[in-house]
C-alpha atoms as a PDB file:
ATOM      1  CA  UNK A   1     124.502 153.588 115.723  1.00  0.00           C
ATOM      2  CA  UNK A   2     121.749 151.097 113.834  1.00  0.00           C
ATOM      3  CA  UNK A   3     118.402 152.054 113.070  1.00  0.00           C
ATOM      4  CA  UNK A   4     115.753 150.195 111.648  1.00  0.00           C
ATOM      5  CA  UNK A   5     111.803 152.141 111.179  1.00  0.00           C
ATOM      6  CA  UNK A   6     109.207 150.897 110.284  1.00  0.00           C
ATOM      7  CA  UNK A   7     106.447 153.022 108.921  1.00  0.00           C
ATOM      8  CA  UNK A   8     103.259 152.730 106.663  1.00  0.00           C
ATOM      9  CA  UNK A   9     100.519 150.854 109.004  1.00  0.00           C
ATOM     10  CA  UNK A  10      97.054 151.974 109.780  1.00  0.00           C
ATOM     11  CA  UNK A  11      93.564 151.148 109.760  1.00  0.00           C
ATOM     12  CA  UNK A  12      92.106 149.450 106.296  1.00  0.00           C
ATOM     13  CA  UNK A  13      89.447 147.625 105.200  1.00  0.00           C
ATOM     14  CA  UNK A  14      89.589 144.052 104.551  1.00  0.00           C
ATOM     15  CA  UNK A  15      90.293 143.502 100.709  1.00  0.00           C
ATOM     16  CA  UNK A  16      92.144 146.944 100.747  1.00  0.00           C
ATOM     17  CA  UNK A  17      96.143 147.329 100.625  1.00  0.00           C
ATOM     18  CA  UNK A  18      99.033 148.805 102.608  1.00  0.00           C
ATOM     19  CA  UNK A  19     102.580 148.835 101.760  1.00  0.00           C
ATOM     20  CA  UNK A  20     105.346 148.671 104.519  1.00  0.00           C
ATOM     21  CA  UNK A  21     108.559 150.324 104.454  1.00  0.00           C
ATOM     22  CA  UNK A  22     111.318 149.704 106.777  1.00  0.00           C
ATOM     23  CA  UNK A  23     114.321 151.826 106.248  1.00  0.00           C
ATOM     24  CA  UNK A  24     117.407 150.553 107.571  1.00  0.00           C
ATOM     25  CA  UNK A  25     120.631 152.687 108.725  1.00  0.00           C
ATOM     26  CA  UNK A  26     124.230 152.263 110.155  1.00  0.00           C
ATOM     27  CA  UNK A  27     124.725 148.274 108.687  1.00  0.00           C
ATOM     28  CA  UNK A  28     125.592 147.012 105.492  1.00  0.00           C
ATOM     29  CA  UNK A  29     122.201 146.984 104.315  1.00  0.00           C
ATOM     30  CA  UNK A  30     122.924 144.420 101.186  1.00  0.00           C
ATOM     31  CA  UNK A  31     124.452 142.076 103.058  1.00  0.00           C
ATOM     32  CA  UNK A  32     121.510 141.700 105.537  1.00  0.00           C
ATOM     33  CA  UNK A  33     118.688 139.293 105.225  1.00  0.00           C
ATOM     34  CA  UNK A  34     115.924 141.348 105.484  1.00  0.00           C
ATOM     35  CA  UNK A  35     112.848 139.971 106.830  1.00  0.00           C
ATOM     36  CA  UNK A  36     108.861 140.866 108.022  1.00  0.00           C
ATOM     37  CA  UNK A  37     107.496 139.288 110.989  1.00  0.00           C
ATOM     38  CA  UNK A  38     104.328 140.311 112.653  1.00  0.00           C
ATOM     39  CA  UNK A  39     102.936 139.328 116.586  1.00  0.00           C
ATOM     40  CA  UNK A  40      98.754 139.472 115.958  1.00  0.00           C
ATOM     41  CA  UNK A  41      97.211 140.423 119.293  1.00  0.00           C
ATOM     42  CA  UNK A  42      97.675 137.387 122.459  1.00  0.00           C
ATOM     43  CA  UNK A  43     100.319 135.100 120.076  1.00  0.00           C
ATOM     44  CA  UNK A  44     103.573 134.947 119.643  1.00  0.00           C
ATOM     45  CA  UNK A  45     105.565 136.592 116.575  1.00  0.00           C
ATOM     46  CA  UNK A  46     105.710 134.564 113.623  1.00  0.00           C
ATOM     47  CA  UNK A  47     107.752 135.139 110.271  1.00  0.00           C
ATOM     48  CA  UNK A  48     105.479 136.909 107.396  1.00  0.00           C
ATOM     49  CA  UNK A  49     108.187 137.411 104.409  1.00  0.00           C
ATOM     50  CA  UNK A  50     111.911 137.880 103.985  1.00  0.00           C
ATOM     51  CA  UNK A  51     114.256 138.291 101.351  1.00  0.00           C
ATOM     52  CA  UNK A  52     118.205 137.327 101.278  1.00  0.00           C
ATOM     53  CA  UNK A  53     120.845 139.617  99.813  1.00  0.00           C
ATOM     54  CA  UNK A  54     120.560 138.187  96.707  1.00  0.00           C
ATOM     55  CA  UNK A  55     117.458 138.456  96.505  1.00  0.00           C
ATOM     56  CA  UNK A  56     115.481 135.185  96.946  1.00  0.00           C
ATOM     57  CA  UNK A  57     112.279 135.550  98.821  1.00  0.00           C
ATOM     58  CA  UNK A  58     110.020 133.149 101.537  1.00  0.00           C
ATOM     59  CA  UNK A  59     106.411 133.728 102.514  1.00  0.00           C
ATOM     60  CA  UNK A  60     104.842 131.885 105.361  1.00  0.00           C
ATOM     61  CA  UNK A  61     101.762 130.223 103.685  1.00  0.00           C
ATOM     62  CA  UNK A  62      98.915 132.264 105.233  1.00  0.00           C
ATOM     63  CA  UNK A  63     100.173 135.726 102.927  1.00  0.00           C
ATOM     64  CA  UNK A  64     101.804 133.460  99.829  1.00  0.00           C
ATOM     65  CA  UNK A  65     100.208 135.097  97.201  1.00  0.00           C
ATOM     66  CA  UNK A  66      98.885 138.403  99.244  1.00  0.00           C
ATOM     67  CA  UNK A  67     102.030 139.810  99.751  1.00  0.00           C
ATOM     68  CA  UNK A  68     105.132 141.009  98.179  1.00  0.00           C
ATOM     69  CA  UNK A  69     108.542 141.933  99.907  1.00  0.00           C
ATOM     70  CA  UNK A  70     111.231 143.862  98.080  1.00  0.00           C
ATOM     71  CA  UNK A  71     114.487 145.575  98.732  1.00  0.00           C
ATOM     72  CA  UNK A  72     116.401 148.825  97.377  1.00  0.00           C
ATOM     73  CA  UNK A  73     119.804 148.675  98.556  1.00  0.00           C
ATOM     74  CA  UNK A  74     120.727 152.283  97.203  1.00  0.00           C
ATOM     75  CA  UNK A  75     117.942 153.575 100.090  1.00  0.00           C
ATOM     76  CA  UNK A  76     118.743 150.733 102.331  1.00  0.00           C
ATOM     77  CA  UNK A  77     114.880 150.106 102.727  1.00  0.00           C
ATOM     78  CA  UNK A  78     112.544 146.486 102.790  1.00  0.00           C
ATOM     79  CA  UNK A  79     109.040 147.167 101.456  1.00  0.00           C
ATOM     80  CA  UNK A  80     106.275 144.553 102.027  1.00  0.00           C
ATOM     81  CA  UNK A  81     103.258 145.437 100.067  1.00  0.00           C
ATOM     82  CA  UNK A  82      99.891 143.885 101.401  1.00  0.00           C
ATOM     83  CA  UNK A  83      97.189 143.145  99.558  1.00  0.00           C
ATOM     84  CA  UNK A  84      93.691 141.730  99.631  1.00  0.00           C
ATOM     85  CA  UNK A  85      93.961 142.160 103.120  1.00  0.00           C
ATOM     86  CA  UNK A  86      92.141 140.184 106.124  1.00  0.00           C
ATOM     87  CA  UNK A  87      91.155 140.849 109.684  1.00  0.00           C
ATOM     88  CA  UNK A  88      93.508 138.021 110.425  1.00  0.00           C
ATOM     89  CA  UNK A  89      96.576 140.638 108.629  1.00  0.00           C
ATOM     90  CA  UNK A  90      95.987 142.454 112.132  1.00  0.00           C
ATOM     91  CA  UNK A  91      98.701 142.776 113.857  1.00  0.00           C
ATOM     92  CA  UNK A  92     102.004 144.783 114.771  1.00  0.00           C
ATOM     93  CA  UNK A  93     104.412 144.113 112.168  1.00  0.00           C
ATOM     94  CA  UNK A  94     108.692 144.082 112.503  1.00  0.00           C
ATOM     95  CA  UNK A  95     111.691 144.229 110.762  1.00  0.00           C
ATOM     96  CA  UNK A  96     114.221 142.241 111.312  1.00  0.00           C
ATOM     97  CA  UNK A  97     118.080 142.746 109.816  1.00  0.00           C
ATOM     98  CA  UNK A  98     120.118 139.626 109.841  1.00  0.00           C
ATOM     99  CA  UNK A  99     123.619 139.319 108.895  1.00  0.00           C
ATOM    100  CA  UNK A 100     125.594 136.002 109.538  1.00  0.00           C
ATOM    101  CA  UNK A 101     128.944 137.731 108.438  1.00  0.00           C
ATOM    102  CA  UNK A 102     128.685 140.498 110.527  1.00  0.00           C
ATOM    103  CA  UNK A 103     126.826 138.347 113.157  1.00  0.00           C
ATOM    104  CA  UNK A 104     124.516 141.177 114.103  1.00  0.00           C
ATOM    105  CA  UNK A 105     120.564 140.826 114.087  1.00  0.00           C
ATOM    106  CA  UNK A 106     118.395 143.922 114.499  1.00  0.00           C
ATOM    107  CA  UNK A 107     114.645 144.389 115.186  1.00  0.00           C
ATOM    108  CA  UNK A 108     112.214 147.710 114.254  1.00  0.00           C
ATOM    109  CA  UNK A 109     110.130 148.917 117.187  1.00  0.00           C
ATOM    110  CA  UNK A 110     107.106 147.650 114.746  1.00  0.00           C
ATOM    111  CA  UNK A 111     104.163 149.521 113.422  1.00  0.00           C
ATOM    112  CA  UNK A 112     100.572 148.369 113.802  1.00  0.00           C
ATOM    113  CA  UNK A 113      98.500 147.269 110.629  1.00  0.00           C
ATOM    114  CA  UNK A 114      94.755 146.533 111.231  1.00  0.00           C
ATOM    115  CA  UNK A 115      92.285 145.523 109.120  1.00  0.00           C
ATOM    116  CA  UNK A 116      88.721 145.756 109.883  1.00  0.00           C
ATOM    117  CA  UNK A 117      86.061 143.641 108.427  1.00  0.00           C
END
């Protein structure tokens, strides 16, 4: 059975930091493309960060520079670590395992990061 939890949201203060961790279990964890996305409140879900099983990385341009995603295959967990935070950061953020070998995509239930001004 595959799990994927998110945890580490909350309420913070614009400027302030959070770090996401999204722990990943029953897949082949480094063999997944491992990627954030986050749905702000009334629009649609948009990609925030991922990283490939090798290791490259892609940020959407609004966090480039903010943000930071990482992966520890021995514990099977994504991090994204947030900083300088915005009110426009609010929003429920998901992770998302992708594996073209396997052909198997799974989603978090998503945990809710907002950030007041």
């Amino acid at each position: 059975q595959v799990h994927v939890l998110e945890s580490g949201g909350g309420l913070v203060q614009a400027g302030g930091s959070l770090r996401l961790s999204c722990a990943a279990s029953g897949i082949v964890f480094r063999v997944n493309r491992m990627s954030w996305y986050r749905q702000p409140p009334g629009k649609q879900r948009e990609l925030v960060a991922e990283i490939t099983s090798n290791g490259s990385t892609n940020y959407a341009d609004s966090v480039a520079g903010r943000f930071a995603v990482s992966r520890d295959n021995a514990k099977s967990t994504v991090y994204l670590q947030m900083n300088n935070l915005k009110p426009e950061d609010t929003a429920v953020y998901y992770c998302n395992a992708f594996s073209s070998y396997y052909s198997s995509d799974y989603w978090g239930q998503g945990t809710q990061v907002t950030v007041s001004s």
